[in-house]
Protein backbone atom coordinates (compact mmCIF):
# COMPACT_ATOMS: atom_id res chain seq x y z
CA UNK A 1 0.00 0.00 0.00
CA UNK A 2 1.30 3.26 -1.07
CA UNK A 3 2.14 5.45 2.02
CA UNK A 4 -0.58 8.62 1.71
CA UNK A 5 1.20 12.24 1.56
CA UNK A 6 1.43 14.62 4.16
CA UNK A 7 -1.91 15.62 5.91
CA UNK A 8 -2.85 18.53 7.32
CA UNK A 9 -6.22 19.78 9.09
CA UNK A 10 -9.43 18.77 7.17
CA UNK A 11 -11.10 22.03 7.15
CA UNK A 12 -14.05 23.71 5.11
CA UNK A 13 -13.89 20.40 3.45
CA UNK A 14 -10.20 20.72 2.55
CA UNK A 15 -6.67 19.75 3.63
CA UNK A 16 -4.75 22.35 4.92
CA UNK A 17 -1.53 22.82 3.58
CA UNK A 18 1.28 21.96 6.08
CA UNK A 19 3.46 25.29 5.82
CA UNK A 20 6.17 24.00 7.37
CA UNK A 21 4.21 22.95 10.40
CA UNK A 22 5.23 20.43 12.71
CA UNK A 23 4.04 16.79 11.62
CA UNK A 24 4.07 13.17 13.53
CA UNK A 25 4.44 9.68 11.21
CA UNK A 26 1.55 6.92 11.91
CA UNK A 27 3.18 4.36 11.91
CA UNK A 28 2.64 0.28 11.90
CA UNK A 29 2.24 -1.92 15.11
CA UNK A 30 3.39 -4.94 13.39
CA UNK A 31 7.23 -3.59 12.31
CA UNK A 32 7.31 0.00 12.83
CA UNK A 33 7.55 0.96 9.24
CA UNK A 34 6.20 3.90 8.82
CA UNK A 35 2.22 4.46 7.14
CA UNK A 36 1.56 8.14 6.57
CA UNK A 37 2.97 11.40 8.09
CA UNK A 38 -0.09 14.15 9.78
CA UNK A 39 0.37 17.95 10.60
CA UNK A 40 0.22 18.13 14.42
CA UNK A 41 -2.59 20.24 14.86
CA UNK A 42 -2.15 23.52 17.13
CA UNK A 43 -4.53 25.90 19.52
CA UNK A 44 -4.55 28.08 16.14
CA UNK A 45 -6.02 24.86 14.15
CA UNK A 46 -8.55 24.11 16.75
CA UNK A 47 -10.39 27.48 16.75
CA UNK A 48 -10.38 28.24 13.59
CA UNK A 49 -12.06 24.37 13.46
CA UNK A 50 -14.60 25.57 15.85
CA UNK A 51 -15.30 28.68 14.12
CA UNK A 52 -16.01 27.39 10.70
CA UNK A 53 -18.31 25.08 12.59
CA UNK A 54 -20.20 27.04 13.93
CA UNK A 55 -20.60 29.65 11.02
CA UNK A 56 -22.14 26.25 9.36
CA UNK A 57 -24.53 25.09 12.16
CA UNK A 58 -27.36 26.95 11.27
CA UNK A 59 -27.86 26.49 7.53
CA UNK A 60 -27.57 22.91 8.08
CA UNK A 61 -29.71 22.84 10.64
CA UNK A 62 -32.29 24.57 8.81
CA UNK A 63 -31.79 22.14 5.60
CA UNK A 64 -34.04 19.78 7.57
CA UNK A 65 -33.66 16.55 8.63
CA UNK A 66 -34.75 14.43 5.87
CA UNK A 67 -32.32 16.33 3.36
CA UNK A 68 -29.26 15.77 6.03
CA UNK A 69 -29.96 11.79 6.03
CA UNK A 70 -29.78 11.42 2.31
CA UNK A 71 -26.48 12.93 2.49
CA UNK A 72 -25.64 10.22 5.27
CA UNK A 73 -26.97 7.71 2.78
CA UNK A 74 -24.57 8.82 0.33
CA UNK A 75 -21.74 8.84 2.18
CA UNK A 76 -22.36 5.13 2.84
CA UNK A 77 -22.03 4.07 -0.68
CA UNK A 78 -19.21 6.24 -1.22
CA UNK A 79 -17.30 4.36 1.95
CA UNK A 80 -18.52 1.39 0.52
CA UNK A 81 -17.02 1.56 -2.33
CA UNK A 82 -13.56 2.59 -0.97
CA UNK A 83 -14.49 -0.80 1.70
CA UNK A 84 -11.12 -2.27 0.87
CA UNK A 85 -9.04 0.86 1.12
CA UNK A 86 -10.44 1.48 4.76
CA UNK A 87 -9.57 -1.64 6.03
CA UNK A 88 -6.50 -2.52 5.06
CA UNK A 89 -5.61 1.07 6.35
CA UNK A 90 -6.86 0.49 9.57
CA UNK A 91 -4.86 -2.51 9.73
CA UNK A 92 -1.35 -1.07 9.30
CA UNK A 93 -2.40 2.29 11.43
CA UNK A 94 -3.60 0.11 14.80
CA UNK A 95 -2.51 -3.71 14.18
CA UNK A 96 -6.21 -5.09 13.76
CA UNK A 97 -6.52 -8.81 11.23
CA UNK A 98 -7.80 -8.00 8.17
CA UNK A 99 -10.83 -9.68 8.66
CA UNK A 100 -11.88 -8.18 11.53
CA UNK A 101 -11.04 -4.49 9.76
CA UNK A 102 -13.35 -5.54 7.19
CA UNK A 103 -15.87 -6.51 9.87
CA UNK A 104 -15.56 -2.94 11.43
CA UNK A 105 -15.83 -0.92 8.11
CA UNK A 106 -19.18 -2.66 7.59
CA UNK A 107 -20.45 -1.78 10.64
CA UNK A 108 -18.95 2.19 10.48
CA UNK A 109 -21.20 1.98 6.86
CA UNK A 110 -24.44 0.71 9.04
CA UNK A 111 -23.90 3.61 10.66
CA UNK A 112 -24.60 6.04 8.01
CA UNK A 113 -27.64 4.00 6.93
CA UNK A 114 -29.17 3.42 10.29
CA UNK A 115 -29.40 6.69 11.69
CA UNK A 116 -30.92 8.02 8.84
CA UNK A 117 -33.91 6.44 9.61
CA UNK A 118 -34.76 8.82 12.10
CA UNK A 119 -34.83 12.05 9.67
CA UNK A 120 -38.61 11.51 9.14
CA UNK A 121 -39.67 10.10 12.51
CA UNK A 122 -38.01 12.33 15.38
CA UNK A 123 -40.71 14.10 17.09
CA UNK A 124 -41.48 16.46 19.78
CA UNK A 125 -44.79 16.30 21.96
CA UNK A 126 -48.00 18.87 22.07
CA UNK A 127 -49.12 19.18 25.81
CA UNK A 128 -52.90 18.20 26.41
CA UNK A 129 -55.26 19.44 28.96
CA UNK A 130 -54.08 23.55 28.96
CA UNK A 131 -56.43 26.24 29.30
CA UNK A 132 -58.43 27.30 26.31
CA UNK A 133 -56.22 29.81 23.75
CA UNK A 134 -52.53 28.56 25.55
CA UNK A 135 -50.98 25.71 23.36
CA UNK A 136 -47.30 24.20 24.69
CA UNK A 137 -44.91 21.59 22.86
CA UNK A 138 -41.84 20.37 23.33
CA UNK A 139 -39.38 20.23 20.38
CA UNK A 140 -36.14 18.47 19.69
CA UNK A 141 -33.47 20.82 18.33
CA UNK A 142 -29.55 21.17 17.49
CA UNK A 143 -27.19 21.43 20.45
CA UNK A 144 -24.98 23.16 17.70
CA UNK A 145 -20.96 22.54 17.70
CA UNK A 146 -20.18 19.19 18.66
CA UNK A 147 -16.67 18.34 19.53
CA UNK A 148 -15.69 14.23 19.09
CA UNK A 149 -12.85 12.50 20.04
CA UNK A 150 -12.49 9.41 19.32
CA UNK A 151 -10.32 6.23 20.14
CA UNK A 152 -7.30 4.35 17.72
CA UNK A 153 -9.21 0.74 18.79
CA UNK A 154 -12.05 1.67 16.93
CA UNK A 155 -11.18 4.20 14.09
CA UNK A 156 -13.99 3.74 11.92
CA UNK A 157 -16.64 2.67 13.46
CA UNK A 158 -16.21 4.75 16.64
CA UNK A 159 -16.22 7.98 14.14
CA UNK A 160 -19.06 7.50 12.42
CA UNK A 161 -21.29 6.39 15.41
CA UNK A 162 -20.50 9.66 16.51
CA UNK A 163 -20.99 11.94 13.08
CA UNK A 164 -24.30 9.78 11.67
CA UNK A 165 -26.90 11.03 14.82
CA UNK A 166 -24.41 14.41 15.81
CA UNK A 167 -25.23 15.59 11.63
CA UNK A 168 -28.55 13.94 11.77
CA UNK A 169 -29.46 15.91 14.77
CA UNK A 170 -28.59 19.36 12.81
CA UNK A 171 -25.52 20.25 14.68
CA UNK A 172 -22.27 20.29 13.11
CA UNK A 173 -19.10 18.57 14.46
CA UNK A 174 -15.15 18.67 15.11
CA UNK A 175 -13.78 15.58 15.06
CA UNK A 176 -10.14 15.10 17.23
CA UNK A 177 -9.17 10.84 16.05
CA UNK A 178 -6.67 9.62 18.21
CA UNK A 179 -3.19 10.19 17.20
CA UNK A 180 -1.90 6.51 16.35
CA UNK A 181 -5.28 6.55 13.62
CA UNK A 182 -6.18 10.11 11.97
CA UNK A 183 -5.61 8.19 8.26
CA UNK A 184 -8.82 6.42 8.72
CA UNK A 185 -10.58 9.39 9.82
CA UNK A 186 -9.79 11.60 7.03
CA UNK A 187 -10.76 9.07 4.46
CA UNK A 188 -14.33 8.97 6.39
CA UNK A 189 -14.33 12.65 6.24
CA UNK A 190 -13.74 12.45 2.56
CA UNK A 191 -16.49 9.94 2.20
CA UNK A 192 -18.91 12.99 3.70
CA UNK A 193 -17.18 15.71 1.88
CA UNK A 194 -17.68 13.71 -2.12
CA UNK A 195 -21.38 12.74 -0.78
CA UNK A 196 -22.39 16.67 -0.90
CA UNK A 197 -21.75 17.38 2.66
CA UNK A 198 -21.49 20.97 2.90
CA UNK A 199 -18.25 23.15 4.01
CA UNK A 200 -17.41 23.53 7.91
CA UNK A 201 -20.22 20.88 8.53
CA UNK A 202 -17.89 18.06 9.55
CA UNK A 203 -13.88 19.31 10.05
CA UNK A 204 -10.99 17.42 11.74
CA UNK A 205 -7.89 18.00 13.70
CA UNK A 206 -5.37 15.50 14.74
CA UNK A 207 -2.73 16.27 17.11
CA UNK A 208 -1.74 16.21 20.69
CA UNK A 209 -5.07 15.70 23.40
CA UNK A 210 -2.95 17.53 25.41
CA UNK A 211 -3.17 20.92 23.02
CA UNK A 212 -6.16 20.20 20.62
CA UNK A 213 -8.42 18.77 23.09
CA UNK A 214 -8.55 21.48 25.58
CA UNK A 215 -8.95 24.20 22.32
CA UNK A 216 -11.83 22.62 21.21
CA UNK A 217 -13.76 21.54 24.77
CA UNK A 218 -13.37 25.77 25.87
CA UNK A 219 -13.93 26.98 22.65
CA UNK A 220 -17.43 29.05 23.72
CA UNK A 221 -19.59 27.46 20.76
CA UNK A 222 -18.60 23.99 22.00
CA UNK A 223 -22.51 22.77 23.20
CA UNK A 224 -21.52 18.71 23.50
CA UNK A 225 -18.57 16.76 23.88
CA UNK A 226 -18.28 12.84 23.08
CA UNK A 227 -16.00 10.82 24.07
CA UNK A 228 -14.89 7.25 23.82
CA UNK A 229 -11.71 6.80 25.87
CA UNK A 230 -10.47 5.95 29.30
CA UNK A 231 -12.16 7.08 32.79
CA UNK A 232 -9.38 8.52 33.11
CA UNK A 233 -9.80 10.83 29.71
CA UNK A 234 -13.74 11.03 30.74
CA UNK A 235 -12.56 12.96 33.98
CA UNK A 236 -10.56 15.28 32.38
CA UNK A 237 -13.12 15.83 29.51
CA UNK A 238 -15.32 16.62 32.43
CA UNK A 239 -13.01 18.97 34.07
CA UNK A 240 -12.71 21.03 30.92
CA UNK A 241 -16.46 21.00 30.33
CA UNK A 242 -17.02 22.55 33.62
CA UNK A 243 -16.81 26.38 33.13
CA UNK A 244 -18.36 26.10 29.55
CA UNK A 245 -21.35 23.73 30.90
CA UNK A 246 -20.74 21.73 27.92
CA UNK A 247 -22.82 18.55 28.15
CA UNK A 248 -20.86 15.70 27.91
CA UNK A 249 -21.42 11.78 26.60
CA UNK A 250 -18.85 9.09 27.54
CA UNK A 251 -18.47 6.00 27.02
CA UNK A 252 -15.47 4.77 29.50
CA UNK A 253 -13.72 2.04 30.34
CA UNK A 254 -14.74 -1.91 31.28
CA UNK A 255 -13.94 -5.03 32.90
CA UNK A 256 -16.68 -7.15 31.31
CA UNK A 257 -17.21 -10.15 33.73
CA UNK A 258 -18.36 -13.80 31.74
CA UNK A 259 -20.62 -15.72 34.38
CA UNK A 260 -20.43 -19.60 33.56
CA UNK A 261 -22.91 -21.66 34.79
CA UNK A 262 -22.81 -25.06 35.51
CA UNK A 263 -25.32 -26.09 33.30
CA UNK A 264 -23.64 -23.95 30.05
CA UNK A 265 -22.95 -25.24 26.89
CA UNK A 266 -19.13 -25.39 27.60
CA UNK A 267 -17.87 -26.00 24.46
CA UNK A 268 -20.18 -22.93 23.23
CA UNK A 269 -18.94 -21.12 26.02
CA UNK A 270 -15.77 -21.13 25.75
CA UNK A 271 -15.30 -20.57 21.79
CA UNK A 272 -17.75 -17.43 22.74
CA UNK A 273 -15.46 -16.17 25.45
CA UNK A 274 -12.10 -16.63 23.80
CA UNK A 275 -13.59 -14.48 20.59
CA UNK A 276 -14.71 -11.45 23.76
CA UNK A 277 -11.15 -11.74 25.26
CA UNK A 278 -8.67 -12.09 21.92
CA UNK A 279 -11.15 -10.09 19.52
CA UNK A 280 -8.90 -7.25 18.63
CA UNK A 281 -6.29 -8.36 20.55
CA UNK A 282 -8.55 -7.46 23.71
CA UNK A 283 -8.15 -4.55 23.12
CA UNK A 284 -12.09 -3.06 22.93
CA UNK A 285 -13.88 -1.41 26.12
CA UNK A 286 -16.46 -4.30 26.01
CA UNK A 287 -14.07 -7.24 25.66
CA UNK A 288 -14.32 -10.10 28.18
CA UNK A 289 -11.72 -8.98 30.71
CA UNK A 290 -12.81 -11.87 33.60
CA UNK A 291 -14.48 -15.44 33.77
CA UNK A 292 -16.35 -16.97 36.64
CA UNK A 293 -16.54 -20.23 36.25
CA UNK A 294 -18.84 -22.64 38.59
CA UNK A 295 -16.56 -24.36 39.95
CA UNK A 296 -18.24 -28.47 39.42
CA UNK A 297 -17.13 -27.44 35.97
CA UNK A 298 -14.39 -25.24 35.74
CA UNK A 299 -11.46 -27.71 35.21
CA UNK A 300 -13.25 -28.60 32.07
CA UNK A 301 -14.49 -25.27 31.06
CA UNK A 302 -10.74 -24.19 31.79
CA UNK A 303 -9.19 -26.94 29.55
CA UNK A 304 -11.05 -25.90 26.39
CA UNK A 305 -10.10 -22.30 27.26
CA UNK A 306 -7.04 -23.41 27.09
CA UNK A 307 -6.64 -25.26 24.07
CA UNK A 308 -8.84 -22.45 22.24
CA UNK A 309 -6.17 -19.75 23.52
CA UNK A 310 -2.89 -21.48 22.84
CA UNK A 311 -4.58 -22.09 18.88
CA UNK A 312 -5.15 -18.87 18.27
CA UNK A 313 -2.69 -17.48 15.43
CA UNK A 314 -0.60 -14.51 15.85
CA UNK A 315 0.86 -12.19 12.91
CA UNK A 316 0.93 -9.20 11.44
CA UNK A 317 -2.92 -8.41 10.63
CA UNK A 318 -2.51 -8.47 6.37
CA UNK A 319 -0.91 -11.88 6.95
CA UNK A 320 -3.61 -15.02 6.01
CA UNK A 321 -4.64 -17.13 8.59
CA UNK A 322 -3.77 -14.82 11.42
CA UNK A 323 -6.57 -14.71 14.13
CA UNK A 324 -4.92 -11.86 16.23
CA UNK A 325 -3.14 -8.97 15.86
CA UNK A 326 -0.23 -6.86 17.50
CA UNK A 327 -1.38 -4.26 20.53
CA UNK A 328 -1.21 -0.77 19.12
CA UNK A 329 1.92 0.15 20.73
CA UNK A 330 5.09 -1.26 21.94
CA UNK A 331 4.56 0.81 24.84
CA UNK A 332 0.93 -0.81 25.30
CA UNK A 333 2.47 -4.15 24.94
CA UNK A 334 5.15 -3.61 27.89
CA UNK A 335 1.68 -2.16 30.28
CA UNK A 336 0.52 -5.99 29.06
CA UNK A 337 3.18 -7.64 30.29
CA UNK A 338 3.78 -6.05 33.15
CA UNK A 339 -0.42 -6.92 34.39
CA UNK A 340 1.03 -10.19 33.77
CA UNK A 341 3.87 -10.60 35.84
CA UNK A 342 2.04 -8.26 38.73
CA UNK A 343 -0.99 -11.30 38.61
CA UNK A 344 2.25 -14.05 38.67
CA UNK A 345 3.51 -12.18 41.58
CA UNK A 346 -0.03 -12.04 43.27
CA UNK A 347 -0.46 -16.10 43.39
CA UNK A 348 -1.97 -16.29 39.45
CA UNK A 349 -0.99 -19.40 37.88
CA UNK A 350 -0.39 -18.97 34.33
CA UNK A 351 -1.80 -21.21 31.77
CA UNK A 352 -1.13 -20.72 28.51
CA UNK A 353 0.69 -17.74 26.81
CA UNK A 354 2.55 -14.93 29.39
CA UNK A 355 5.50 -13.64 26.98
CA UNK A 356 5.88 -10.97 24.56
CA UNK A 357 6.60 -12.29 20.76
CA UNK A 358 9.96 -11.53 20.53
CA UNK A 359 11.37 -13.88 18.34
CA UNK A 360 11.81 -14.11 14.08
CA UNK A 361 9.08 -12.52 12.10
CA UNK A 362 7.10 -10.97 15.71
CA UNK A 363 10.41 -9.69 17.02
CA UNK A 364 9.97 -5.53 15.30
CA UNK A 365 6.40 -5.43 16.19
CA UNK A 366 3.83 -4.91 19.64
CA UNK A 367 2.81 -8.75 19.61
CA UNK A 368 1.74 -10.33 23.04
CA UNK A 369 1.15 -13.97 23.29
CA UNK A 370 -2.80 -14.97 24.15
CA UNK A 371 -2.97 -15.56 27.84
CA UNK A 372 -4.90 -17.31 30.30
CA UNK A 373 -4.01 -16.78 34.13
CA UNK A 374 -6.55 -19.17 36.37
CA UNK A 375 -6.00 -19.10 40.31
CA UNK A 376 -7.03 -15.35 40.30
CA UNK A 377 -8.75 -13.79 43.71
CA UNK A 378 -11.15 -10.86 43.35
CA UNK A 379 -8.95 -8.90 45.30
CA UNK A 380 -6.17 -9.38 42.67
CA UNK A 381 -5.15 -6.29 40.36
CA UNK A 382 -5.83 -8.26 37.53
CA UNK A 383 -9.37 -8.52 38.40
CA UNK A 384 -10.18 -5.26 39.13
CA UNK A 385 -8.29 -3.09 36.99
CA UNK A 386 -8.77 -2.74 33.15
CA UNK A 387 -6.54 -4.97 31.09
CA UNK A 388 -6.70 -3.76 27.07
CA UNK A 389 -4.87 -6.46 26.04
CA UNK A 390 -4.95 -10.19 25.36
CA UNK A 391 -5.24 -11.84 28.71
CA UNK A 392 -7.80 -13.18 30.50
CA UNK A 393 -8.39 -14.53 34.35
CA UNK A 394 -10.08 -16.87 35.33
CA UNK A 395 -11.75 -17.26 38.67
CA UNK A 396 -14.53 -19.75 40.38
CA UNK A 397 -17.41 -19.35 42.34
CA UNK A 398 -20.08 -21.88 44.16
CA UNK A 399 -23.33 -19.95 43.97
CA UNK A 400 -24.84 -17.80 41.22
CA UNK A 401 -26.23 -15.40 43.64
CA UNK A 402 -22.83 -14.42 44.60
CA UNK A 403 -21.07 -14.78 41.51
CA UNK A 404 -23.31 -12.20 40.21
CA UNK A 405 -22.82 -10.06 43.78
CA UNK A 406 -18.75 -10.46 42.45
CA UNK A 407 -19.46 -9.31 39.20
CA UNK A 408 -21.41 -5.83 40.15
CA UNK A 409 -18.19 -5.25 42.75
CA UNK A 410 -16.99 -3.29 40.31
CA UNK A 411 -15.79 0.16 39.32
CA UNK A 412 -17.12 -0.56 35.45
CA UNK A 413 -20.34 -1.18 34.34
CA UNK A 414 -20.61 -1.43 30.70
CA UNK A 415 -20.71 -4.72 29.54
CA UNK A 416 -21.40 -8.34 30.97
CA UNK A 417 -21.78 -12.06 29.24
CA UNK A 418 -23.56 -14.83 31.02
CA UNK A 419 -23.56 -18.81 29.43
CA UNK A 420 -26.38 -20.67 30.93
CA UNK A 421 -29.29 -23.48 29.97
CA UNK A 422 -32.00 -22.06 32.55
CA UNK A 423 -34.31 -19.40 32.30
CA UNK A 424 -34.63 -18.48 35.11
CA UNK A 425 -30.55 -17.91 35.97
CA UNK A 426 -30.56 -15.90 32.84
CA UNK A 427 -33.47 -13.51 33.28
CA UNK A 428 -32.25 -12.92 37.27
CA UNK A 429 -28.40 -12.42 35.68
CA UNK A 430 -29.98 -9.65 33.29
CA UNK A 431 -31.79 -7.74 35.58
CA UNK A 432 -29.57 -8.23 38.81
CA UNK A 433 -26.06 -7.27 36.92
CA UNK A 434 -25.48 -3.78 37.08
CA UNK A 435 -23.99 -3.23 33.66
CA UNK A 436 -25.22 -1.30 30.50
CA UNK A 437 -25.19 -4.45 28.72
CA UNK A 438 -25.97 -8.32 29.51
CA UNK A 439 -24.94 -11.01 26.89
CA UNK A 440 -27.04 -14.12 27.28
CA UNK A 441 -25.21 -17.06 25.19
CA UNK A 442 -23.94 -14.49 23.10
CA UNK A 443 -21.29 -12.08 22.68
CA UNK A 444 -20.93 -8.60 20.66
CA UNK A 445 -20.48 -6.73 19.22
CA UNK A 446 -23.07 -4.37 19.96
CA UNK A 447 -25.48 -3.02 17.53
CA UNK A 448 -27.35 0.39 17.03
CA UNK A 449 -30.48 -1.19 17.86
CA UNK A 450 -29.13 -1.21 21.30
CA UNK A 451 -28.44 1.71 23.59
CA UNK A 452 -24.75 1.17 23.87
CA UNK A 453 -24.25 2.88 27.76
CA UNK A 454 -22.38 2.03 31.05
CA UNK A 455 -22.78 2.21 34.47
CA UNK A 456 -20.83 3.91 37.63
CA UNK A 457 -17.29 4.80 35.98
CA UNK A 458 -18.27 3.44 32.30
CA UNK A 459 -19.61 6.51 31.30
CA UNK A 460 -22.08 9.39 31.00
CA UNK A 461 -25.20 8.97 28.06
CA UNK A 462 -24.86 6.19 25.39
CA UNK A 463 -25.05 5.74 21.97
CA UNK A 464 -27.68 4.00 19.40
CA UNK A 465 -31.42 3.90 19.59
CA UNK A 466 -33.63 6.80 19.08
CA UNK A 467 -32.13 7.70 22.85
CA UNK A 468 -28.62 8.09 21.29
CA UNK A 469 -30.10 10.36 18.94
CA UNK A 470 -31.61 12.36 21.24
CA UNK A 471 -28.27 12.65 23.34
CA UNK A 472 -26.79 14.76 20.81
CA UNK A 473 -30.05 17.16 20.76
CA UNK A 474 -31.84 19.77 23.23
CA UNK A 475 -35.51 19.41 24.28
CA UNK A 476 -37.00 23.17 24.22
CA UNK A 477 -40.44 24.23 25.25
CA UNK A 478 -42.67 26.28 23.16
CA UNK A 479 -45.02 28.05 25.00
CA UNK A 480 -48.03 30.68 23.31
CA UNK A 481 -51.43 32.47 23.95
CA UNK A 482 -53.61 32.29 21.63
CA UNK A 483 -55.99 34.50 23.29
CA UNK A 484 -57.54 38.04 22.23
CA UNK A 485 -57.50 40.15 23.93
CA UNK A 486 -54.97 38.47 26.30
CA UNK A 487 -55.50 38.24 29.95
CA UNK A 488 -53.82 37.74 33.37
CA UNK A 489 -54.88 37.23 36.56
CA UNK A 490 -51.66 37.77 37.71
CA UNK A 491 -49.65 40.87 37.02
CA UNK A 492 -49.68 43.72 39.00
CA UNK A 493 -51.43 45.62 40.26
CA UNK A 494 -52.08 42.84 42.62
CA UNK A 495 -55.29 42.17 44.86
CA UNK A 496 -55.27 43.31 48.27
């Protein structure tokens, strides 16, 4: 693949040129080599970003909403038909198998058609039972500027759940990707810009989070901020937000607990929870992060775990036949390994996997062997903390009731799988575990049918659903007499 030229600040629907401007190289997780150079956007960059914005808003807003989802619509076929180019892009920018890249550009296209499907059926409320001449509704409008910044684990899919109900909504966006992936980002933006999107509407700025982020979250039009990132990133956003008011939607980290029953399908089980662990080399916010196991069957349920892990294929993601990926960074492989030696040091017993890939073809890039660590307490760091990477512990339990107690003792709440036969188990598991999601005999990924939200530190608002629509829009009051002549009993003067 050719290595793109230098980009600079998608603006007004054009790159800006890089005058000389400092730059940073994406480069590859698998050996380093280098996959496109990007301007480091500045303060400067930010608000004029915000600016343009919000000179757009309002002629977009007032285009209507039926008129903004056809350009959605087109923006899907025009992604579709550069499909290929996405993926195999976000492959060599964040490490991801080509298979699964394909799988994510699919579902960043479902974005741009599903949302759409609102344009015609958003609507407000008229308020019954008022006096006679006084009407009052209630009407969704734009928030206006909406600032995004999005994760590298995600790059596609993450953007465009964001732009699809933000641009539906009326309100106009700047997008900040992360860093390791703004190559995927720009090609979505050009997807928007050829599909008749108009100037200002949609802009980006890569760069530091350190610099950009803090631009575009004061910059007084900023109404919204969303975020996918770490709690740690959510905090922040929210101390930024603060004097501005900003609202702000978050969707944090996770430690996704996997309850195993003893009456599960264990082979089903276990293929199930080895995809939520490994899928993108565990490195996704939902991803299965711990598994309780009943204990009458967890030296089975362990031993296909096992053998599932230690046959999973590791390569460079354009490679055929590999099943996972390198981490995104050499530094985030290190943070890995080090979880793993901290658990070895706490009493976890490794199973399968523990080293980096350092060796022949591996040796240049951020590989980490699939890992299982069983003999895990609750009290361990490894089951508490957030992992993003692919390891998994395993723990036991001897009663449901407090397995699913374990589970909710827990910072996160976003996500939770449970594998069991009865009815019953399952329908008490999804309405006693305090998590955004429950998996019943099924993993993700989530869809946009779902409200995609977490509990405690997971986040703030959600995603999908007419609800995510509505996150991104402001529910105003309308009230008017109708009366003539008017009348009120209750201005002055005033009755003794």
């Amino acid at each position: 693949m050719p290595v793109p030229e230098v980009r600079g600040c998608f603006l007004n629907n054009e790159y800006v040129p890089p005058h000389g401007r400092s730059t940073f190289d994406v480069v590859d997780p698998a050996d380093g080599s280098r996959v496109g150079t990007v301007v480091r956007g500045t303060k400067e960059d930010a608000e004029a970003a915000m600016e343009s914005a919000a000179a757009a808003q309002p002629e977009w807003e007032r285009l209507g909403g039926a008129a903004r989802g056809k350009v959605l619509l087109r923006a899907a076929e025009r992604l579709r038909a550069r499909a290929d180019e996405l993926a195999r892009l976000m492959t060599r920018e964040m490490g991801k198998v080509l298979y699964e890249a394909r799988g994510e550009v699919a579902g960043a296209i479902d974005n741009l058609e599903y949302y759409p499907s609102f344009a015609r059926t958003l609507s407000g409320e008229d308020v019954a039972g008022l006096p006679h001449g006084q009407s009052m509704r209630l009407l969704w409008v734009a928030r206006g500027v909406v600032v995004a910044i999005t994760p590298w684990n995600f790059p596609a899919a993450t953007v465009t759940r964001k732009i699809a109900p933000a641009l539906l909504g009326g309100n106009t966006m700047v997008l900040k990707p992360s860093s390791n992936t703004p190559l995927c980002a720009f090609l979505i933006a050009e997807a928007l810009r050829d599909a008749g999107l108009p100037p200002g509407v949609l802009n980006v700025v890569p760069g530091p989070g350190g610099e950009v982020g803090p631009a575009l979250i004061g910059h007084p039009a900023c109404s919204t901020v969303t975020l996918t990132g770490s709690t740690a990133s959510g905090i922040e956003v929210l101390r930024l937000a603060a004097p501005t008011m900003a609202k702000c939607l978050m969707e944090l980290g996770g430690k996704a607990p996997v309850l195993v029953a003893e009456d599960a399908d264990l082979d089903w089980a276990a293929r199930a929870t080895v995809w939520a662990r490994f899928w993108n080399a565990g490195q996704s916010c939902i991803a299965a992060e711990k598994c309780y196991v009943d204990e009458s069957v967890a030296p089975r349920f362990l031993q296909k775990l096992a053998a599932l892990t230690k046959a999973l294929r590791v390569g460079p993601g354009l490679s055929p036949g590999v099943d996972v990926g390198p981490l995104f960074s050499v530094r985030a492989r290190d943070e890995v390994a080090e979880v793993v030696m901290n658990a070895e040091a706490q009493g976890g017993h490794l199973v399968v996997g523990g080293p980096a890939a350092r060796r022949g073809a591996l040796a240049k890039g951020a590989f980490y062997m699939p890992t299982l660590i069983d003999q895990v307490e609750d009290d361990h760091a490894i089951a508490r903390e957030e992992i993003f990477g692919p390891v998994l512990p395993a723990l036991t339990f001897s009663d449901w009731d407090d397995a699913i107690d374990r589970a909710n003792h827990n910072q996160y709440g976003l996500s939770s799988y449970v594998f069991t036969r009865d009815v019953d188990r399952a329908e008490q598991a999804a309405r006693d575990l305090k998590f955004g999601e429950t998996y019943v005999n099924r993993v993700g990924p989530e869809t946009p049918q779902g409200y995609h939200a977490g509990f405690r530190m997971s986040g703030l608002a959600g995603e999908g659903t007419v609800w995510g629509v509505r996150d991104y829009l402001q529910l105003k009051s309308v009230y008017v007499d109708w009366k003539r002549p008017h009348v009120a009993d209750y201005f002055p003067p005033y009755p003794d």
